[in-house]
PDB file of N, CA and C in Angstrom:
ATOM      1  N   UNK A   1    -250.804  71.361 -78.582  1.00  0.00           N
ATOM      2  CA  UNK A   1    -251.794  70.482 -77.978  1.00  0.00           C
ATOM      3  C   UNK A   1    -252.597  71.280 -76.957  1.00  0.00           C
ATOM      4  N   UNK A   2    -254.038  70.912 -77.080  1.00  0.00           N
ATOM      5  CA  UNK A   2    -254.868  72.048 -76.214  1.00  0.00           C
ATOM      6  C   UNK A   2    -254.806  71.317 -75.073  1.00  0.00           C
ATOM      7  N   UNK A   3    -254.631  72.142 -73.897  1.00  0.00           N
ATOM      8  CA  UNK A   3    -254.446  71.894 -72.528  1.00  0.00           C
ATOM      9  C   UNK A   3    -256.081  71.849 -71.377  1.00  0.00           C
ATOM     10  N   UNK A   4    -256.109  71.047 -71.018  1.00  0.00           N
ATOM     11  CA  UNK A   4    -257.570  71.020 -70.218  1.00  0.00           C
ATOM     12  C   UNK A   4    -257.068  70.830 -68.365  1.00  0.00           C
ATOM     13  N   UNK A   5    -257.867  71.224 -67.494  1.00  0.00           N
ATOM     14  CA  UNK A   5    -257.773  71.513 -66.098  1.00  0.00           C
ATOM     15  C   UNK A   5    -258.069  69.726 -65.219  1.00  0.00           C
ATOM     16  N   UNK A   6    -257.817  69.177 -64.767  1.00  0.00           N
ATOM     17  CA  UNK A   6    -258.258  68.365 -63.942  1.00  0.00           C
ATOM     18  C   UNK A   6    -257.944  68.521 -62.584  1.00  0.00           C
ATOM     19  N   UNK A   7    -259.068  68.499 -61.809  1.00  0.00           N
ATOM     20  CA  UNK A   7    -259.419  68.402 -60.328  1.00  0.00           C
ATOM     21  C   UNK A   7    -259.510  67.546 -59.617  1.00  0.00           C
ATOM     22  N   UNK A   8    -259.047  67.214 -58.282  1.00  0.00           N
ATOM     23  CA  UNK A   8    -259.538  65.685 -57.688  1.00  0.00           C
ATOM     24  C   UNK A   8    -258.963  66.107 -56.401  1.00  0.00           C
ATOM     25  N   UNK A   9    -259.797  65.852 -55.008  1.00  0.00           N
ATOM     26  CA  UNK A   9    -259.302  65.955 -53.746  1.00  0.00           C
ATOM     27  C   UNK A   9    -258.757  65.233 -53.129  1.00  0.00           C
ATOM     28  N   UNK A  10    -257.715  65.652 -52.333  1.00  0.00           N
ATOM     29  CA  UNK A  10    -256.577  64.629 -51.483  1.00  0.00           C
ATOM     30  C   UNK A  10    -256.807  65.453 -49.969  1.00  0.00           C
ATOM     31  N   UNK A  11    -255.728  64.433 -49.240  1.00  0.00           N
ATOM     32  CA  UNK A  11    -255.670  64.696 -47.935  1.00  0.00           C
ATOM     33  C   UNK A  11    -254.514  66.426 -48.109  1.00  0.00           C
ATOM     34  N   UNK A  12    -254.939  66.694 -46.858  1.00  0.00           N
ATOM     35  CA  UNK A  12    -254.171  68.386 -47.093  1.00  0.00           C
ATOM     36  C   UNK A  12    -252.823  67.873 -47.129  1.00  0.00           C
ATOM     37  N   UNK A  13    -252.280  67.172 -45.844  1.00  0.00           N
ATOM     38  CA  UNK A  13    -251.353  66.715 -45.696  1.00  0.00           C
ATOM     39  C   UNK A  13    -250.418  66.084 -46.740  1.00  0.00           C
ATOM     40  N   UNK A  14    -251.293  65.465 -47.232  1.00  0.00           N
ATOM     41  CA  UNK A  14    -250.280  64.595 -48.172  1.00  0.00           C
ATOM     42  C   UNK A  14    -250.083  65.642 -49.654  1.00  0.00           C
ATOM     43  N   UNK A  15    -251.114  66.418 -49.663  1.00  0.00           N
ATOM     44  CA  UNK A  15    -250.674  67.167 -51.091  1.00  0.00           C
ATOM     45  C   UNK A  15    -249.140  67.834 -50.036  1.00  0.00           C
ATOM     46  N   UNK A  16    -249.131  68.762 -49.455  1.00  0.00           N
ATOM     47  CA  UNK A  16    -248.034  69.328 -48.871  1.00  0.00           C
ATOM     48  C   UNK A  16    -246.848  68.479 -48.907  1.00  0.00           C
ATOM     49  N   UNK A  17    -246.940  67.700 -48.476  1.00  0.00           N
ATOM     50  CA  UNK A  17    -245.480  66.350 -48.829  1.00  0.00           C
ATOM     51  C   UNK A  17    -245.656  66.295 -49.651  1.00  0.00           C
ATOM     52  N   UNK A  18    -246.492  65.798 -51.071  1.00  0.00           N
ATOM     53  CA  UNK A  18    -245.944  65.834 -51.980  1.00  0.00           C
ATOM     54  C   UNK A  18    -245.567  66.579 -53.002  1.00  0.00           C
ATOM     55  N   UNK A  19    -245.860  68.156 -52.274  1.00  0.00           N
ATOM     56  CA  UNK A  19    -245.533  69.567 -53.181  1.00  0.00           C
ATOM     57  C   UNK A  19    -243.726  69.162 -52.379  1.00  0.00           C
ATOM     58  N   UNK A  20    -243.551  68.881 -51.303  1.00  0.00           N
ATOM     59  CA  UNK A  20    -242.242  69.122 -50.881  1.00  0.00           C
ATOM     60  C   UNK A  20    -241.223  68.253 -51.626  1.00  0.00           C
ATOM     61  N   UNK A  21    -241.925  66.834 -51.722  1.00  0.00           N
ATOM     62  CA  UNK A  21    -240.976  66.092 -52.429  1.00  0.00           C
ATOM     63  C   UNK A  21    -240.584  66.065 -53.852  1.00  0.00           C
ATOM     64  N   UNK A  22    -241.881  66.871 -54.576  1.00  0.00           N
ATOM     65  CA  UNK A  22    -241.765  67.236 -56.150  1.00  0.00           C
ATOM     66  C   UNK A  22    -240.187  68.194 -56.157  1.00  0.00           C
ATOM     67  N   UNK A  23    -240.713  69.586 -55.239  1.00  0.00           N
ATOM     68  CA  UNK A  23    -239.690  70.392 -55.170  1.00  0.00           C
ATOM     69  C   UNK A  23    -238.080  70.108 -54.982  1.00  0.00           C
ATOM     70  N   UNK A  24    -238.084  69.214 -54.086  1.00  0.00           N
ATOM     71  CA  UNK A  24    -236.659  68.360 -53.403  1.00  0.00           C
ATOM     72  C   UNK A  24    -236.203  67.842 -55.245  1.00  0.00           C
ATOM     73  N   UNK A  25    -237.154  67.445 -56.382  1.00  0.00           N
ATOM     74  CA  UNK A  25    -236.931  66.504 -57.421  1.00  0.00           C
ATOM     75  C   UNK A  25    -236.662  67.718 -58.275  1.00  0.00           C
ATOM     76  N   UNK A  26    -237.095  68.981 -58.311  1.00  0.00           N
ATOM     77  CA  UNK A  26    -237.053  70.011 -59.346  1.00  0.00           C
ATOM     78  C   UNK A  26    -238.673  70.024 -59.962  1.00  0.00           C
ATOM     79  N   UNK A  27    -239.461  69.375 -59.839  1.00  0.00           N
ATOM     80  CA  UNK A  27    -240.664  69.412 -60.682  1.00  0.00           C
ATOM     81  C   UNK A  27    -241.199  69.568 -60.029  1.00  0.00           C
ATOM     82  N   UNK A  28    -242.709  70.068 -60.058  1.00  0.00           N
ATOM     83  CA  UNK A  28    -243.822  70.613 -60.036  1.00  0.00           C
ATOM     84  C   UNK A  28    -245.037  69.263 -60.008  1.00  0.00           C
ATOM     85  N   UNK A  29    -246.166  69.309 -58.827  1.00  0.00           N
ATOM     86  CA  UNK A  29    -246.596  68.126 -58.837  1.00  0.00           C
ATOM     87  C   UNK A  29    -247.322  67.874 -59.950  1.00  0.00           C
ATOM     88  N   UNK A  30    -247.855  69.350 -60.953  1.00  0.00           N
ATOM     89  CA  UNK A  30    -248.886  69.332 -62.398  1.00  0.00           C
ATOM     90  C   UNK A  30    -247.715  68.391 -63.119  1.00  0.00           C
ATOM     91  N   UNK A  31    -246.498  68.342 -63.123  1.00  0.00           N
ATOM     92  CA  UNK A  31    -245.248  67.595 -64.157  1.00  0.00           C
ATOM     93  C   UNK A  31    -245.492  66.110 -63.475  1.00  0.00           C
ATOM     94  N   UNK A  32    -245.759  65.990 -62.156  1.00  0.00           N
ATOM     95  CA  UNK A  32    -245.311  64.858 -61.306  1.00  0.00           C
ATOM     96  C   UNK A  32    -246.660  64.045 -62.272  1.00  0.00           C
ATOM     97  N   UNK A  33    -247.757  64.745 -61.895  1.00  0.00           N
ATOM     98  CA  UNK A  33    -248.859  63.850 -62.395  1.00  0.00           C
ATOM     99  C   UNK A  33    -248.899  63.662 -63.976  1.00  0.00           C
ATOM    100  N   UNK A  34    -248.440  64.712 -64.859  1.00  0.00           N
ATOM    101  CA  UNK A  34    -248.777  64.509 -65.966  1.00  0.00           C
ATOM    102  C   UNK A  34    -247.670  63.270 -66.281  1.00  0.00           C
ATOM    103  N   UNK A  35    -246.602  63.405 -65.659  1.00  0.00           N
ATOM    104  CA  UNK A  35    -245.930  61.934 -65.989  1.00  0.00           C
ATOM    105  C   UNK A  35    -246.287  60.890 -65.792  1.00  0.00           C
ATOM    106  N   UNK A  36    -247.094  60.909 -64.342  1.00  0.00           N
ATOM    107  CA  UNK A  36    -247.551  59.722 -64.520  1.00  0.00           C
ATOM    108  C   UNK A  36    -248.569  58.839 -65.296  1.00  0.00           C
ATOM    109  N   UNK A  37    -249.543  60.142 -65.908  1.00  0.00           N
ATOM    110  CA  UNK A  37    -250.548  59.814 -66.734  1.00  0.00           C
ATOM    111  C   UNK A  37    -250.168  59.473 -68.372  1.00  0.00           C
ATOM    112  N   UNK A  38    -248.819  59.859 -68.704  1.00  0.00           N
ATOM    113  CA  UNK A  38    -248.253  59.537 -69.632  1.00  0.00           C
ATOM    114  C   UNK A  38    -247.915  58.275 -69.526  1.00  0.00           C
ATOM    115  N   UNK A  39    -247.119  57.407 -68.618  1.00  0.00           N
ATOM    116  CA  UNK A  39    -246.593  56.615 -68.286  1.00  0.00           C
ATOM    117  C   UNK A  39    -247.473  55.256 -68.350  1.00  0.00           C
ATOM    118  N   UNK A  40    -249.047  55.966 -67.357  1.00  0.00           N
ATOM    119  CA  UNK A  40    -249.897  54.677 -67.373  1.00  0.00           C
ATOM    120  C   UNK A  40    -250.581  54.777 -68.928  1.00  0.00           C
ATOM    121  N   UNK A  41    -250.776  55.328 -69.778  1.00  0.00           N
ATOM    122  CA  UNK A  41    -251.594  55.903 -71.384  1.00  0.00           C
ATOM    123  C   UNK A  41    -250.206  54.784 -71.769  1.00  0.00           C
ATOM    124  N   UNK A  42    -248.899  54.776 -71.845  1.00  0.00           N
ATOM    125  CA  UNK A  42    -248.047  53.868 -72.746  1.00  0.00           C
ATOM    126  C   UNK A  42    -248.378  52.758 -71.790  1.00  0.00           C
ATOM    127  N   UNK A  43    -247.992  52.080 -70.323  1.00  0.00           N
ATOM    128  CA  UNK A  43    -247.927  51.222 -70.125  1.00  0.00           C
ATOM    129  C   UNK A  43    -249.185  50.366 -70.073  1.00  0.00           C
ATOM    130  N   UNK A  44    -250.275  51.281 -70.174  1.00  0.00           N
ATOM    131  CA  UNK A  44    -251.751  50.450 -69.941  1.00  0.00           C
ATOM    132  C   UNK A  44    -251.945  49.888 -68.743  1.00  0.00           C
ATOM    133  N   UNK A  45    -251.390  50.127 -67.603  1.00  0.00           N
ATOM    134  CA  UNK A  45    -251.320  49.928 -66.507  1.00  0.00           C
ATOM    135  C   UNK A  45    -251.073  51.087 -65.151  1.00  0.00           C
ATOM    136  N   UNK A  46    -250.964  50.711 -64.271  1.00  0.00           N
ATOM    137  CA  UNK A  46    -250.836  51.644 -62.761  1.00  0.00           C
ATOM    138  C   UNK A  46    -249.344  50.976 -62.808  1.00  0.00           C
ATOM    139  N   UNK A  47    -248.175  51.991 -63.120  1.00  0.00           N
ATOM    140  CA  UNK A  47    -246.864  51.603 -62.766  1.00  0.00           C
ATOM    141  C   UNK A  47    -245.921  51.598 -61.718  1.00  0.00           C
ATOM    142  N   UNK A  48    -246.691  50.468 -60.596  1.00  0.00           N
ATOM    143  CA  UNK A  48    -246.197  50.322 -59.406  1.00  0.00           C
ATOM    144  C   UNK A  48    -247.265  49.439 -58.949  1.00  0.00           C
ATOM    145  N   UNK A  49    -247.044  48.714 -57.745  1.00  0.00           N
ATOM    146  CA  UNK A  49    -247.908  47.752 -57.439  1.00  0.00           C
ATOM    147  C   UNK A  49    -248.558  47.596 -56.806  1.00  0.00           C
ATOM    148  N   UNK A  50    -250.179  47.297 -56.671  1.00  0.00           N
ATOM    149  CA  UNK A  50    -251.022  47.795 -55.860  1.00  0.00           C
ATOM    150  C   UNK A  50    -251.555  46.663 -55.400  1.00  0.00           C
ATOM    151  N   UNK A  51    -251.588  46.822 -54.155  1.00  0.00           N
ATOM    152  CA  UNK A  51    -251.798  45.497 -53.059  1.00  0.00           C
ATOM    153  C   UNK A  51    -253.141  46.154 -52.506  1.00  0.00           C
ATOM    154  N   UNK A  52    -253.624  44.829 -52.027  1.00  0.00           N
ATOM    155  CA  UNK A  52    -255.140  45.035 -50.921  1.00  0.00           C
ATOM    156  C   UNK A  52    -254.837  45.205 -49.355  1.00  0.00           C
ATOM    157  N   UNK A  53    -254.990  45.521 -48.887  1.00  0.00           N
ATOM    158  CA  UNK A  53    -254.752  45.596 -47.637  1.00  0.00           C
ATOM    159  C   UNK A  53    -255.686  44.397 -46.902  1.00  0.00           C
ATOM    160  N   UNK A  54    -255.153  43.434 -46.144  1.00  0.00           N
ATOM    161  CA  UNK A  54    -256.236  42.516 -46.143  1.00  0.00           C
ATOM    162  C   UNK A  54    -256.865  42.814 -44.707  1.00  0.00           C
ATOM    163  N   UNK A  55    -256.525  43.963 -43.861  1.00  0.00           N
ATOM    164  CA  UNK A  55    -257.632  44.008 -42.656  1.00  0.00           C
ATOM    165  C   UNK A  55    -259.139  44.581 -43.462  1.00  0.00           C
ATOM    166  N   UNK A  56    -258.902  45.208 -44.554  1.00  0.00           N
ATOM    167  CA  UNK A  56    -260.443  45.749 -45.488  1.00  0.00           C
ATOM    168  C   UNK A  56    -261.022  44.435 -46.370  1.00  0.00           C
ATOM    169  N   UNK A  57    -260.399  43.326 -46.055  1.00  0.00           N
ATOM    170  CA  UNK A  57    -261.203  42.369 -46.824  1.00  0.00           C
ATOM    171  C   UNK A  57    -262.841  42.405 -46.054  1.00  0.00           C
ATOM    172  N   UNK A  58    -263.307  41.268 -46.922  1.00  0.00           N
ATOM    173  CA  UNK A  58    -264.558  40.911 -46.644  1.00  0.00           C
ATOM    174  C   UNK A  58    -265.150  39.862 -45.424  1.00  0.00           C
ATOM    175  N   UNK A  59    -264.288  39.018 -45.229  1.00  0.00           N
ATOM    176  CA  UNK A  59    -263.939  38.062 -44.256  1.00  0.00           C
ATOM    177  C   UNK A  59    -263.524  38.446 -42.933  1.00  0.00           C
ATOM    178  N   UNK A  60    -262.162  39.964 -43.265  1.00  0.00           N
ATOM    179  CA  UNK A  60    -262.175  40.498 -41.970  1.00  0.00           C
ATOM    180  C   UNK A  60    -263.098  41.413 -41.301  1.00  0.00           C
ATOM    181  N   UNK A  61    -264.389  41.893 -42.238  1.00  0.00           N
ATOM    182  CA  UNK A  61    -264.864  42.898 -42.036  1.00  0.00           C
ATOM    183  C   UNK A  61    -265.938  42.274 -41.045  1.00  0.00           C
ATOM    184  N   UNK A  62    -265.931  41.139 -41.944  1.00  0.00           N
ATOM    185  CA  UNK A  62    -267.288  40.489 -40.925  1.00  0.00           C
ATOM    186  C   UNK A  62    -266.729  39.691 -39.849  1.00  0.00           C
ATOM    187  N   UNK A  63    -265.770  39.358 -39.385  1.00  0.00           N
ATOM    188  CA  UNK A  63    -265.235  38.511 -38.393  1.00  0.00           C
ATOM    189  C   UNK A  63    -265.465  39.727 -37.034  1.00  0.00           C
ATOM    190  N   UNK A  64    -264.861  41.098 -37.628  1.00  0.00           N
ATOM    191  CA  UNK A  64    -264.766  42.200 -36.909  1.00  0.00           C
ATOM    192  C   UNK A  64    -266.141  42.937 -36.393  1.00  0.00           C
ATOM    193  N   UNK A  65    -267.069  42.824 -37.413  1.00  0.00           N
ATOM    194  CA  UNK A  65    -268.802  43.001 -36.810  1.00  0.00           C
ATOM    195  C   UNK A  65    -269.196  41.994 -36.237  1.00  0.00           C
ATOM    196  N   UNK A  66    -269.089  40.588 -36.083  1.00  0.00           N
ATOM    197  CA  UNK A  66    -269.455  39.207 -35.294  1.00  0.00           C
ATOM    198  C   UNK A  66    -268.775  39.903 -34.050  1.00  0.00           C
ATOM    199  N   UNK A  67    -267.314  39.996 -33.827  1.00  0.00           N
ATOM    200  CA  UNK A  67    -267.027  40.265 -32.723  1.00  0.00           C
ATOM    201  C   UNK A  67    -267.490  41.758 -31.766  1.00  0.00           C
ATOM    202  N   UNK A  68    -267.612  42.635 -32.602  1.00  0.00           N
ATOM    203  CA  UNK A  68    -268.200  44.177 -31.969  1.00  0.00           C
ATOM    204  C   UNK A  68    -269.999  43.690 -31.438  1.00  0.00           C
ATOM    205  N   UNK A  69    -270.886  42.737 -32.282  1.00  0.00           N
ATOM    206  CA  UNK A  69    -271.688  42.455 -31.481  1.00  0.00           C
ATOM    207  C   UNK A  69    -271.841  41.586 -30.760  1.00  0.00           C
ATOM    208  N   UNK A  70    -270.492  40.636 -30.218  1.00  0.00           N
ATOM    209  CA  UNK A  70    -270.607  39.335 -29.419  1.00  0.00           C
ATOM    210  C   UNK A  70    -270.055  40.737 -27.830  1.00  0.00           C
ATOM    211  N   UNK A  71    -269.234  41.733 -28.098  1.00  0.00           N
ATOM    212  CA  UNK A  71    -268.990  42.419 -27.093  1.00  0.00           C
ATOM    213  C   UNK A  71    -269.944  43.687 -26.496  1.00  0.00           C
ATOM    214  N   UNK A  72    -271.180  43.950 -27.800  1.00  0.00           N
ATOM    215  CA  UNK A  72    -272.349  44.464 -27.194  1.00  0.00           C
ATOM    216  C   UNK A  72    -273.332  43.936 -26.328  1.00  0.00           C
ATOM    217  N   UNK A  73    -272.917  42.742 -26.806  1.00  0.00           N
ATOM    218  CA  UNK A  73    -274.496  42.097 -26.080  1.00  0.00           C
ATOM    219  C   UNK A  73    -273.605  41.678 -25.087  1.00  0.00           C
ATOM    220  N   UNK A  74    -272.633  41.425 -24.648  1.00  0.00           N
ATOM    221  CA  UNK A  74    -271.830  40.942 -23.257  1.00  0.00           C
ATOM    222  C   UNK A  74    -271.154  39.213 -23.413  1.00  0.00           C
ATOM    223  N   UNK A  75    -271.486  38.421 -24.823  1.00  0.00           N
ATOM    224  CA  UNK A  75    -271.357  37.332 -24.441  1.00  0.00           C
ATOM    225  C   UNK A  75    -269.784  37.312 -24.994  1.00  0.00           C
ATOM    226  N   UNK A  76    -268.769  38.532 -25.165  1.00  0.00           N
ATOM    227  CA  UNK A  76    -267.428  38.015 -25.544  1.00  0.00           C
ATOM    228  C   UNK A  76    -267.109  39.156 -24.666  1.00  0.00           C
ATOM    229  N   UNK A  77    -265.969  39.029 -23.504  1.00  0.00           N
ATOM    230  CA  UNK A  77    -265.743  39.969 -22.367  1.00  0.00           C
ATOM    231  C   UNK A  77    -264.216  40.742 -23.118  1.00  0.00           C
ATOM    232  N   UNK A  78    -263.821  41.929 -22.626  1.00  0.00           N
ATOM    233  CA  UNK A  78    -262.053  42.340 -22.981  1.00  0.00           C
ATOM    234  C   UNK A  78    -261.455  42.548 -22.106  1.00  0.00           C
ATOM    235  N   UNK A  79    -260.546  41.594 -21.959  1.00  0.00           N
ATOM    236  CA  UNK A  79    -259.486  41.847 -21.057  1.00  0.00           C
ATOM    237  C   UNK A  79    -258.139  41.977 -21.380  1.00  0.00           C
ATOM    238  N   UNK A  80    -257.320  43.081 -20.365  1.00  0.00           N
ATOM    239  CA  UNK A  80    -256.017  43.007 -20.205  1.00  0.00           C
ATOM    240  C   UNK A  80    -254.869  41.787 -20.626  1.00  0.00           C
ATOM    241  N   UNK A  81    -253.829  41.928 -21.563  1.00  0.00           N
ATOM    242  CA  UNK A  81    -252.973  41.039 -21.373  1.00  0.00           C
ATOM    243  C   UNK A  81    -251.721  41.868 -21.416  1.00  0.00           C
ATOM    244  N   UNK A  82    -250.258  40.743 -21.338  1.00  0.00           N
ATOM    245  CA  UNK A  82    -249.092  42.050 -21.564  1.00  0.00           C
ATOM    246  C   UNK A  82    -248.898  42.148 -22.765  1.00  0.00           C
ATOM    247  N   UNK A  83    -247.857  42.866 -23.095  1.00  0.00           N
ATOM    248  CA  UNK A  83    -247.703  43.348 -24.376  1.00  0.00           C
ATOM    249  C   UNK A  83    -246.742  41.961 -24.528  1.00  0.00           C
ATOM    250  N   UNK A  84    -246.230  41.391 -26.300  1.00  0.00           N
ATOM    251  CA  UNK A  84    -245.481  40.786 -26.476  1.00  0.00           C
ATOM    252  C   UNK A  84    -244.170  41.811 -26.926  1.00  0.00           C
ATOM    253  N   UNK A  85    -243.176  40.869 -26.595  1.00  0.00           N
ATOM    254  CA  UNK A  85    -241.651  41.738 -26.901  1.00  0.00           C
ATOM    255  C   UNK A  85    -241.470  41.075 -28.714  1.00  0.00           C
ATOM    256  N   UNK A  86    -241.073  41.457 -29.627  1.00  0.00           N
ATOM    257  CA  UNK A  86    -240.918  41.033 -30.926  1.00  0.00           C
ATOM    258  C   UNK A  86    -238.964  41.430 -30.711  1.00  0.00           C
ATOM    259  N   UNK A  87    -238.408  40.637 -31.902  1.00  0.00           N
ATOM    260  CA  UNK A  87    -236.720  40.717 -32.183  1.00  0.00           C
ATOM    261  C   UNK A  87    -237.001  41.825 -33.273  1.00  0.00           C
ATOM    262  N   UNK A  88    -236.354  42.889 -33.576  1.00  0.00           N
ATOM    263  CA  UNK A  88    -236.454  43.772 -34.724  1.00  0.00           C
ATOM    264  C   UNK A  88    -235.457  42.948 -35.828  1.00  0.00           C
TER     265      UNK A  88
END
């Protein structure tokens, strides 16, 4: 089977962890990925589950620009409160 190159940029960081954690597994991250591209080609899917993060919704985005210009123009003030204690 003829072999072709694919490219795509990541954070530095995270390729490095994940050259470390391939290694910790015995494989190589070119094995790490080609499995996974095998995996999603049979399953027809992303095999694992991918959630939205909901502070990047659309609703929060704009709640969050209403408020950055209610605190430019002065009519929403910031103040100090304490921190809350949470039970772990």
């Amino acid at each position: 089977m003829a072999q072709t190159m694919v490219n795509f940029r990541m954070d530095e960081q995270l390729k490095k962890n994940m050259e470390e954690t391939c290694k910790k597994m015995g494989i190589s991250m070119t094995a790490a990925f080609t499995m996974f591209a095998v995996k999603v080609t049979r399953e027809q899917r992303i095999p694992f589950e991918i959630t939205a993060d909901p502070f990047y919704s659309e609703e929060n985005i704009a709640h969050l620009k209403q408020m950055i210009a209610g605190i430019e123009s002065g009519k929403i003030r910031l103040s100090e409160h304490e921190l809350l204690e949470t039970e772990k």
